[in-house]
Protein backbone atom coordinates (compact mmCIF):
# COMPACT_ATOMS: atom_id res chain seq x y z
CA UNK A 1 8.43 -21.70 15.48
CA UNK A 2 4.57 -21.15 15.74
CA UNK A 3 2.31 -23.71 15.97
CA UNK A 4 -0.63 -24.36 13.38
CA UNK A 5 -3.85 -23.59 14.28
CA UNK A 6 -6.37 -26.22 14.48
CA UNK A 7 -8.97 -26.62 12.21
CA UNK A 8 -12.28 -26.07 13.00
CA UNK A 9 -15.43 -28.15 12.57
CA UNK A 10 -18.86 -26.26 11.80
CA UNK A 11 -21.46 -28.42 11.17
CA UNK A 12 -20.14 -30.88 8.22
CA UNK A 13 -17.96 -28.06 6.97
CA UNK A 14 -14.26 -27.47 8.09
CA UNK A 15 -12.58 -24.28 8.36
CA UNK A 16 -8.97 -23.59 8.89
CA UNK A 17 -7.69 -20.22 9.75
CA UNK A 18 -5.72 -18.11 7.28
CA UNK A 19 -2.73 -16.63 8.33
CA UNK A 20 -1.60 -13.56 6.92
CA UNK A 21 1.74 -11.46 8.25
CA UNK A 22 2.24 -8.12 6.56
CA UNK A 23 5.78 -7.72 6.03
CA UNK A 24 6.45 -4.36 8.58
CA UNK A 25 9.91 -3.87 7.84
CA UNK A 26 9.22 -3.87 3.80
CA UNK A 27 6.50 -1.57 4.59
CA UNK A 28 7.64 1.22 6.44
CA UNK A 29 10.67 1.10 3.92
CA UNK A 30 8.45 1.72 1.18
CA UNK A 31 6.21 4.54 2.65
CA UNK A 32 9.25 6.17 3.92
CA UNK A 33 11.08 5.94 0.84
CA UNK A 34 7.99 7.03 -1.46
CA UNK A 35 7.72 10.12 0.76
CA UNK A 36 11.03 11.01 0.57
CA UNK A 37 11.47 10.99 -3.35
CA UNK A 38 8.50 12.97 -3.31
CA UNK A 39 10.32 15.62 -0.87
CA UNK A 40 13.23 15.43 -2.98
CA UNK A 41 11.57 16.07 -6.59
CA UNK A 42 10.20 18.67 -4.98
CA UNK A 43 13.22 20.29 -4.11
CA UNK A 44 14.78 19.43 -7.15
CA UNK A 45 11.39 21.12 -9.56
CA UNK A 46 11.26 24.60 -8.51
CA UNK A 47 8.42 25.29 -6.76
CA UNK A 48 6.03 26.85 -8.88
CA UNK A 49 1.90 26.97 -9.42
CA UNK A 50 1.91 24.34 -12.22
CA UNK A 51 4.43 21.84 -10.96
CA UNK A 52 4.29 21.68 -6.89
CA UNK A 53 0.86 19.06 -7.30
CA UNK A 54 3.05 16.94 -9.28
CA UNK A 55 5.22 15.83 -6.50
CA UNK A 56 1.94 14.75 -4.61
CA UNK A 57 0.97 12.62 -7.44
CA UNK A 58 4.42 11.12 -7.70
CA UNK A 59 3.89 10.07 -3.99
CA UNK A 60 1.20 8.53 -5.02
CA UNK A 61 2.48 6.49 -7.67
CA UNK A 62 5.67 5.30 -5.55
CA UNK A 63 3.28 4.27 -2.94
CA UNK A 64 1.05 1.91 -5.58
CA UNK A 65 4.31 1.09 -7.19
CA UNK A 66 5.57 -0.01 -3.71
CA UNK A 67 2.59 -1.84 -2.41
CA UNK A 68 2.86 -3.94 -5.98
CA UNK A 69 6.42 -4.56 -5.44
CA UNK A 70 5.89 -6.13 -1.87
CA UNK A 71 2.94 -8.12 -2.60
CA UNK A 72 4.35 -9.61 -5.52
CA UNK A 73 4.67 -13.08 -4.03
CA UNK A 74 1.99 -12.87 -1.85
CA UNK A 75 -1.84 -14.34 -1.68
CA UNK A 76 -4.86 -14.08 -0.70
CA UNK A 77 -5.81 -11.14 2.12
CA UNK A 78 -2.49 -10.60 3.00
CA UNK A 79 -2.31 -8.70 -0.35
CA UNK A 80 -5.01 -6.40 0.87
CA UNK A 81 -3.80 -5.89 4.03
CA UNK A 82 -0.23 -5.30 2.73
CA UNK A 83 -1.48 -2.87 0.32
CA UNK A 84 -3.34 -0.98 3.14
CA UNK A 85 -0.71 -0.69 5.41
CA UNK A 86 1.83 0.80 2.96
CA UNK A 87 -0.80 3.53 1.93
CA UNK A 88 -1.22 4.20 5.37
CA UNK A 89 2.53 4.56 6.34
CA UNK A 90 3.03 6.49 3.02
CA UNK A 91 -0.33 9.52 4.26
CA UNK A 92 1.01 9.21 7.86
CA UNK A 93 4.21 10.15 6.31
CA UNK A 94 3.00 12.74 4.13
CA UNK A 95 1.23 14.54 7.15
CA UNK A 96 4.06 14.74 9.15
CA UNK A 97 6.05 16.20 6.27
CA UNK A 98 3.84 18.68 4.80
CA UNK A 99 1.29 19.46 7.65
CA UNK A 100 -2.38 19.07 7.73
CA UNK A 101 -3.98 21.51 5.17
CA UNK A 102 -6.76 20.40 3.27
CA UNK A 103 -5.35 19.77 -0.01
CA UNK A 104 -2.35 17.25 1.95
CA UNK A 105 -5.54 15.55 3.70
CA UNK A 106 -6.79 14.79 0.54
CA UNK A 107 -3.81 13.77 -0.87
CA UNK A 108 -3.27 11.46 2.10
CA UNK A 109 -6.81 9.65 1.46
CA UNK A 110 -5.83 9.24 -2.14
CA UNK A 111 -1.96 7.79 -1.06
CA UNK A 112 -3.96 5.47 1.11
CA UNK A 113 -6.55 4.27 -1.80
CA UNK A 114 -3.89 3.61 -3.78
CA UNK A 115 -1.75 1.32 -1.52
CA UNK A 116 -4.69 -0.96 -1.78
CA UNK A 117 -5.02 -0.42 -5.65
CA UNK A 118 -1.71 -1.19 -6.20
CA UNK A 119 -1.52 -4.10 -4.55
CA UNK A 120 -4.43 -5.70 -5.64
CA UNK A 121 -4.21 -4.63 -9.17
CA UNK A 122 -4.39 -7.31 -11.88
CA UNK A 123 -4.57 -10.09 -9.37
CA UNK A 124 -8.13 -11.72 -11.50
CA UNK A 125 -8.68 -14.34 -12.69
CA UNK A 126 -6.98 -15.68 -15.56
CA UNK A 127 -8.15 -17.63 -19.01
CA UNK A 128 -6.90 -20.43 -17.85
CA UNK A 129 -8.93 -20.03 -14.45
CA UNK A 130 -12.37 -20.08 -15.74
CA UNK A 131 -12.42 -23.24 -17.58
């Protein structure tokens, strides 16, 4: 069982350190498994001009989709952090799958982006928040 960290004193103001875990089991699950629908729509759609850049963007969409799934119950920077490491497990996934041509690079910054997008998505403040 860890132990709590202490809090610490700065002046009159006390701190006490966050502690954020990113879940690595739930992430690598969800990079994994939004890079292998993608692989399999894209067997599935044949392979044409018009419809191969739609599998990217449903890799994309898994991988925001995922990061918001995992992060559901989650707070503060953890949510952030979770987000990031799912878009980065989702690109690093994507490169090893499809190469490392320009268009995948690009791809892969985007699948990163939105790991963190998804995850942080509608986490504002509410009505009732402001008053």
């Amino acid at each position: 069982m860890p132990v709590a960290a202490a809090a610490r004193t700065i002046g009159a103001m006390t701190t006490v350190p966050a502690t954020s875990r990113v879940p690595a089991g739930a992430v690598l699950l969800a990079g994994l498994g939004a890079q292998l629908v993608d692989d399999a729509v894209f067997f599935v759609l044949p392979p044409t001009a018009l419809l191969a850049p739609l599998t990217g963007l449903l890799a994309i969409l898994l991988t925001a989709g995922a990061a918001r799934i995992i992060t559901r119950n989650r707070t503060g920077a953890v949510v952030a952090r979770t987000g990031l490491a799912v878009g980065l497990t989702s690109a690093v996934i994507g490169l090893l799958v499809s190469g490392l041509g320009l268009v995948t690079i690009l791809l892969a910054g985007v699948t990163v982006l939105a790991g963190v997008a998804g995850a942080v998505a509608r986490r504002g403040l509410t009505k009732n928040d402001i008053s």
